[in-house]
Protein backbone atom coordinates (compact mmCIF):
# COMPACT_ATOMS: atom_id res chain seq x y z
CA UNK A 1 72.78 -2.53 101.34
CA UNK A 2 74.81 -0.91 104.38
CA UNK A 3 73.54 2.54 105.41
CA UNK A 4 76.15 4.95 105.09
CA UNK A 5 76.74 6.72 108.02
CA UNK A 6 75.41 10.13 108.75
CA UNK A 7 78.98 12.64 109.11
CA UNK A 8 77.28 15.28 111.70
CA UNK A 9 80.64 16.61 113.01
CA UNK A 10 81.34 19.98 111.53
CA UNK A 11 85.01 21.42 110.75
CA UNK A 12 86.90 22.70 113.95
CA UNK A 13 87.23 26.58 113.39
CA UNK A 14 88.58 29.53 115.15
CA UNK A 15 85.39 29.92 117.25
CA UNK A 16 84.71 26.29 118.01
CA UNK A 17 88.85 26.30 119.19
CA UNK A 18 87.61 29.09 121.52
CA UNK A 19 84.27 27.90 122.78
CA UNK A 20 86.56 24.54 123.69
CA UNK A 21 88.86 26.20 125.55
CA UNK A 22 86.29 28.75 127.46
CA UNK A 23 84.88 25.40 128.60
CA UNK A 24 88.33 24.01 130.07
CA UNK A 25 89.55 27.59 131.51
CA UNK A 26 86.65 28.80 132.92
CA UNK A 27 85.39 24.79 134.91
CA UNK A 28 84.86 25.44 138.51
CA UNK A 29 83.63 21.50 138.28
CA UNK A 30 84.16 18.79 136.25
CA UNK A 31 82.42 15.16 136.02
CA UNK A 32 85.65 12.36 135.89
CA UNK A 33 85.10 9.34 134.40
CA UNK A 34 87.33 6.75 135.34
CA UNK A 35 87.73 2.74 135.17
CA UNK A 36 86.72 0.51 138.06
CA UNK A 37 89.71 -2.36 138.26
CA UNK A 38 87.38 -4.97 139.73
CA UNK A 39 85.35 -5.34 136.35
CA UNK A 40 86.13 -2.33 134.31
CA UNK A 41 83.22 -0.66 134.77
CA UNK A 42 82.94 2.98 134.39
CA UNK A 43 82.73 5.19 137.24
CA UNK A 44 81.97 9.10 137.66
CA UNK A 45 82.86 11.13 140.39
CA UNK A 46 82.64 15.32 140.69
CA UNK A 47 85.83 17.39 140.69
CA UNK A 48 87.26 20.68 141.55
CA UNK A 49 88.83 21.93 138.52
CA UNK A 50 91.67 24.32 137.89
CA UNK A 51 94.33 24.42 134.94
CA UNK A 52 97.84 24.80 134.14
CA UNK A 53 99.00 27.64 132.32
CA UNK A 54 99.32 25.38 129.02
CA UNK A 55 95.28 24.87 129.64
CA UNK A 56 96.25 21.23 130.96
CA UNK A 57 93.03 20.84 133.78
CA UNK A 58 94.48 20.03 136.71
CA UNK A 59 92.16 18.78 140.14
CA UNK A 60 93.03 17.61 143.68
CA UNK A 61 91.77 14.31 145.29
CA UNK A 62 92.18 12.20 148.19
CA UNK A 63 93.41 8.66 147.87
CA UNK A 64 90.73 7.42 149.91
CA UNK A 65 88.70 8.53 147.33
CA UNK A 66 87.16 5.45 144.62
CA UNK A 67 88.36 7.72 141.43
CA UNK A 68 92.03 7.63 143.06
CA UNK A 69 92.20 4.17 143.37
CA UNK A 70 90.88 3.75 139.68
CA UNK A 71 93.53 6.13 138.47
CA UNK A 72 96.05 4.57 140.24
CA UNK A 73 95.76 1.36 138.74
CA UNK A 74 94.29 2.39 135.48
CA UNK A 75 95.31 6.38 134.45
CA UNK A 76 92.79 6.06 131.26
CA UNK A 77 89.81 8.74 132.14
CA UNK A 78 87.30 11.58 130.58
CA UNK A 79 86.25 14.55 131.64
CA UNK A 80 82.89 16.49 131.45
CA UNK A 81 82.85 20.59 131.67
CA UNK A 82 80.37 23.09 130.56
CA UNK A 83 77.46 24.18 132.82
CA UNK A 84 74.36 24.11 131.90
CA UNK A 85 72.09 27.08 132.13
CA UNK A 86 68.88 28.26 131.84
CA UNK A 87 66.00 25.83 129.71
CA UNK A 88 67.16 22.69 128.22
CA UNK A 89 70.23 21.43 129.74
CA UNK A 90 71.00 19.98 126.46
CA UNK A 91 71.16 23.70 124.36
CA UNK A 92 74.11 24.45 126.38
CA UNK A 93 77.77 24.16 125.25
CA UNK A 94 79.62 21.32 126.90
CA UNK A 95 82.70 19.03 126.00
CA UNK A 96 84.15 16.11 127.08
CA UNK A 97 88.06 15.27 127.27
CA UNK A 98 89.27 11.90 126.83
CA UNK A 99 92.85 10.94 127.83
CA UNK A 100 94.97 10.05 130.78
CA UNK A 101 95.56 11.38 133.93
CA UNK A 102 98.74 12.01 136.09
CA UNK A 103 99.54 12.37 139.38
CA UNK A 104 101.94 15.14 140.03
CA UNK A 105 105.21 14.32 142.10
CA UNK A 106 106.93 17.26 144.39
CA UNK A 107 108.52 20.05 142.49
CA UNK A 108 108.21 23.28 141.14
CA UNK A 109 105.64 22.23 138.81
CA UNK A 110 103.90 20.76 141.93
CA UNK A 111 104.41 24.14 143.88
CA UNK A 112 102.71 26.03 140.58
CA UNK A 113 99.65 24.06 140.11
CA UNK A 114 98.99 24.05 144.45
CA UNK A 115 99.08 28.13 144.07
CA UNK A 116 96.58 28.13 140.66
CA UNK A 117 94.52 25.72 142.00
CA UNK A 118 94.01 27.46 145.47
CA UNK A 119 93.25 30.44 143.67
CA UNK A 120 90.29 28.86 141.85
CA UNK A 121 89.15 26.83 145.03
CA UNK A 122 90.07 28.94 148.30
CA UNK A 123 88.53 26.66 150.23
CA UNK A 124 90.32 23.79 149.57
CA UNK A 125 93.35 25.63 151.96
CA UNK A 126 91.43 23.79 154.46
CA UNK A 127 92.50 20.28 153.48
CA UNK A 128 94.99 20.34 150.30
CA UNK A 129 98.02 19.77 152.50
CA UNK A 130 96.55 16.46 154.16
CA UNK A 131 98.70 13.26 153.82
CA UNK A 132 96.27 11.50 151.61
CA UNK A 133 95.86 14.27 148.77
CA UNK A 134 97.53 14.75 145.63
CA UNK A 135 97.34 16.73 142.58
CA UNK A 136 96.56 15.30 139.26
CA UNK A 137 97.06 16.67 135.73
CA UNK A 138 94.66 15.34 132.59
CA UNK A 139 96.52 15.06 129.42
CA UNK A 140 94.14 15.40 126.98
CA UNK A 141 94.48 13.00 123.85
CA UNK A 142 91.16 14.28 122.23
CA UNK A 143 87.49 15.84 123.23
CA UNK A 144 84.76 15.77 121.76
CA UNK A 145 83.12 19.68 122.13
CA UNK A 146 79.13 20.11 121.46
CA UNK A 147 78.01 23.48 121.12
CA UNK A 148 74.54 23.01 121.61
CA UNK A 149 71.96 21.36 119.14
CA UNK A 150 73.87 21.08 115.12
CA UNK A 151 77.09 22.20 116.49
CA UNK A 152 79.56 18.98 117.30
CA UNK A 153 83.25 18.73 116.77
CA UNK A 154 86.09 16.40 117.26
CA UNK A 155 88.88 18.00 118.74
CA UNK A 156 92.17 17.55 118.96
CA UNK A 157 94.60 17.79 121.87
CA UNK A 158 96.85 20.96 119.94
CA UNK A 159 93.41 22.53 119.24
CA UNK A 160 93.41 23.23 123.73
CA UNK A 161 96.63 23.95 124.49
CA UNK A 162 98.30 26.98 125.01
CA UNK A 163 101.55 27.52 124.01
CA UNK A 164 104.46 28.90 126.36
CA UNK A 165 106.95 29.12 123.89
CA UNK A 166 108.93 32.29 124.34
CA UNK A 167 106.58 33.10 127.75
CA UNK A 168 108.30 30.69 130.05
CA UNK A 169 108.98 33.38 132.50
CA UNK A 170 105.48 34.33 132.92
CA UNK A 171 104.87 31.40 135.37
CA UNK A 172 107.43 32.34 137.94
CA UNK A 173 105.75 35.79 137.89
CA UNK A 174 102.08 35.17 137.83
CA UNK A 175 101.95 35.11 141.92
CA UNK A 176 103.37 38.29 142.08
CA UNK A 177 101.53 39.78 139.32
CA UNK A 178 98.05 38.19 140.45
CA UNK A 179 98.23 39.55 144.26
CA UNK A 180 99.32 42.90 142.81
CA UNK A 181 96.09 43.53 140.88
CA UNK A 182 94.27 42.11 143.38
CA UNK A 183 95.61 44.04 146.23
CA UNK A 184 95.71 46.89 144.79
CA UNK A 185 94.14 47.20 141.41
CA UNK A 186 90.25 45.84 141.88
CA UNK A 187 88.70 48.73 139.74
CA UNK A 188 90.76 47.38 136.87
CA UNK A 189 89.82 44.04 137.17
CA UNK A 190 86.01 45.20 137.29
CA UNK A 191 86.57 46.67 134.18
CA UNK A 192 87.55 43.54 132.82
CA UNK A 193 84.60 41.87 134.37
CA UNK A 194 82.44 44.55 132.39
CA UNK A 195 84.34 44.16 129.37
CA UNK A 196 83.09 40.45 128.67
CA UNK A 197 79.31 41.52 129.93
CA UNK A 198 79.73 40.43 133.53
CA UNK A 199 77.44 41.71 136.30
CA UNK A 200 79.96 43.75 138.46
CA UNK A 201 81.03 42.71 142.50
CA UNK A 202 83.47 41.43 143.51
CA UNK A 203 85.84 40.56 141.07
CA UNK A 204 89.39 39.04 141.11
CA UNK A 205 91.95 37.36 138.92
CA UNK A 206 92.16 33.52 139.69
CA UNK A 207 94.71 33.01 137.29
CA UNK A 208 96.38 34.02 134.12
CA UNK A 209 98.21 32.68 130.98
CA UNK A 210 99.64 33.60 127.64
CA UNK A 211 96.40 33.85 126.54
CA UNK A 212 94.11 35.16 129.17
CA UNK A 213 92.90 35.52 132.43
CA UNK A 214 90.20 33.79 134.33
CA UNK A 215 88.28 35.78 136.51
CA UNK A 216 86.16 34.64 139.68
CA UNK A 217 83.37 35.77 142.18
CA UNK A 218 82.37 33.90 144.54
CA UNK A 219 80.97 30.96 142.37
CA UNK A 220 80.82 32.96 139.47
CA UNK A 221 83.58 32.16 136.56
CA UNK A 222 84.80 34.10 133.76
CA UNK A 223 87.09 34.37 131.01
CA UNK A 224 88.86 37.15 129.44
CA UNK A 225 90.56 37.03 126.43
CA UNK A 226 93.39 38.97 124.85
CA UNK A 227 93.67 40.24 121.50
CA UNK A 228 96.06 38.32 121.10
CA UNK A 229 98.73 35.64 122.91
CA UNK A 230 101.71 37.21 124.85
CA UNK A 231 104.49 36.88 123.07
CA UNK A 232 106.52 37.62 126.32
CA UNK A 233 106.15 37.92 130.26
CA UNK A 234 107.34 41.58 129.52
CA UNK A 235 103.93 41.88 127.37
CA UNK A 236 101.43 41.35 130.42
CA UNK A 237 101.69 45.10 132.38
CA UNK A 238 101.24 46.76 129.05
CA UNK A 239 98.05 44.51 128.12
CA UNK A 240 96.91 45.06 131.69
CA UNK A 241 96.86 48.46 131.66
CA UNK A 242 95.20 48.61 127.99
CA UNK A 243 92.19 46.38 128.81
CA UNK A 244 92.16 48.80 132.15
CA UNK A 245 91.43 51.91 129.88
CA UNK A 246 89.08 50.16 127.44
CA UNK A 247 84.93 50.77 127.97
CA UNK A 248 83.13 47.49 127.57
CA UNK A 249 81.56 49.25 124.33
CA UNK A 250 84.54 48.53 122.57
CA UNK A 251 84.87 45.12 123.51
């Protein structure tokens, strides 16, 4: 008699929708798996990691590079985020993407993922504009999210995106907004640090989306969430300004 296979993948809820796309939004690093065209063999490299605003991870590499030269003849790939922690490597939350990836071509939407990504990895200034680097987007066609021991789900790809309807404009202003409260607005964006538990020092906005904004310090990596998505670019000074005048207690 066949064993019947043992179902261990729980339903995909609110929280385990959030927990997956903590994971993408707040990657410094990811692990890429990709295809090796000789024999097919798979092949995993390290990657700088930054997203788009629809959550869409987004990472930089050279063509001299192995993982280029697999992607360019075979765009099928995974991808690995979540850090591990303190203890057992294996209690921490962690999920991996499976889908294609893209190489972006010059354009606007170029021009917006060099500025986010920069953000998130300052010092790759030093090299992004070199002849033999490109930027490459990961559409995601499923992941597969753990949450630590008991806690697996299959994901789908709408279950990590981000919707821009009705927010469109909000990516033609994020530069603007971004060095404003940077420039001139740290104490705020401490708060906001504070209000999702961080240690404080040294704060700043990376980048931001309808849903969010991701938060670094020096290696540290955070995400803050809204109450709720902006319905419209005319919604983020307001929110801004509220999570400003919130304690952390009422977070």
């Amino acid at each position: 008699m066949e064993e019947k296979k043992l179902d261990v993948l729980q339903p995909v809820d609110d929280a385990a929708i959030r927990l997956g796309k903590t994971l993408v939004r707040s990657a410094r690093y990811g692990a890429l798996g990709t295809l090796d065209p000789l024999d097919g063999s798979p092949s995993v490299s390290r990657v700088s990691l930054a997203t788009a605003m629809d959550g869409a991870p987004i990472f930089l590499i050279s063509r001299l590079s192995s993982h280029c030269t697999n992607l360019m003849a075979d765009g099928k790939c995974s991808l690995l985020v979540g850090e591990p922690g303190k203890g057992d490597p294996l209690a921490h939350p962690r999920m991996t993407l499976i889908g294609t990836a893209k190489q972006i071509p010059a354009g606007a939407e170029l021009t917006l993922y060099r500025s986010r990504y920069l953000r998130r990895n300052p010092k790759a200034a030093l090299y992004v504009d070199f002849p033999d680097f490109s930027f490459w987007r990961f559409e995601t066609a499923r992941a597969s999210l753990n949450g630590g021991f008991g806690k697996a789900y299959a994901m789908k790809a709408a279950d990590l995106a981000t919707s821009l309807d009705g927010v469109e404009a909000l990516a033609d202003m994020e530069d603007g907004a971004v060095s404003h409260m940077n420039s001139d607005h740290l104490a705020a964006i401490e708060r906001y640090a504070a209000k999702i538990g961080e240690e404080p020092g040294g704060w700043k906005i990376s980048t931001l989306d309808p849903e969010g904004l991701d938060l670094a310090s020096g290696d540290r990596a955070a995400r803050l969430w809204f109450d709720r998505p902006l319905s419209s670019a005319a919604e983020l000074r307001p929110v801004l300004v509220a999570l400003a005048k919130e304690t952390p207690s009422s977070a």
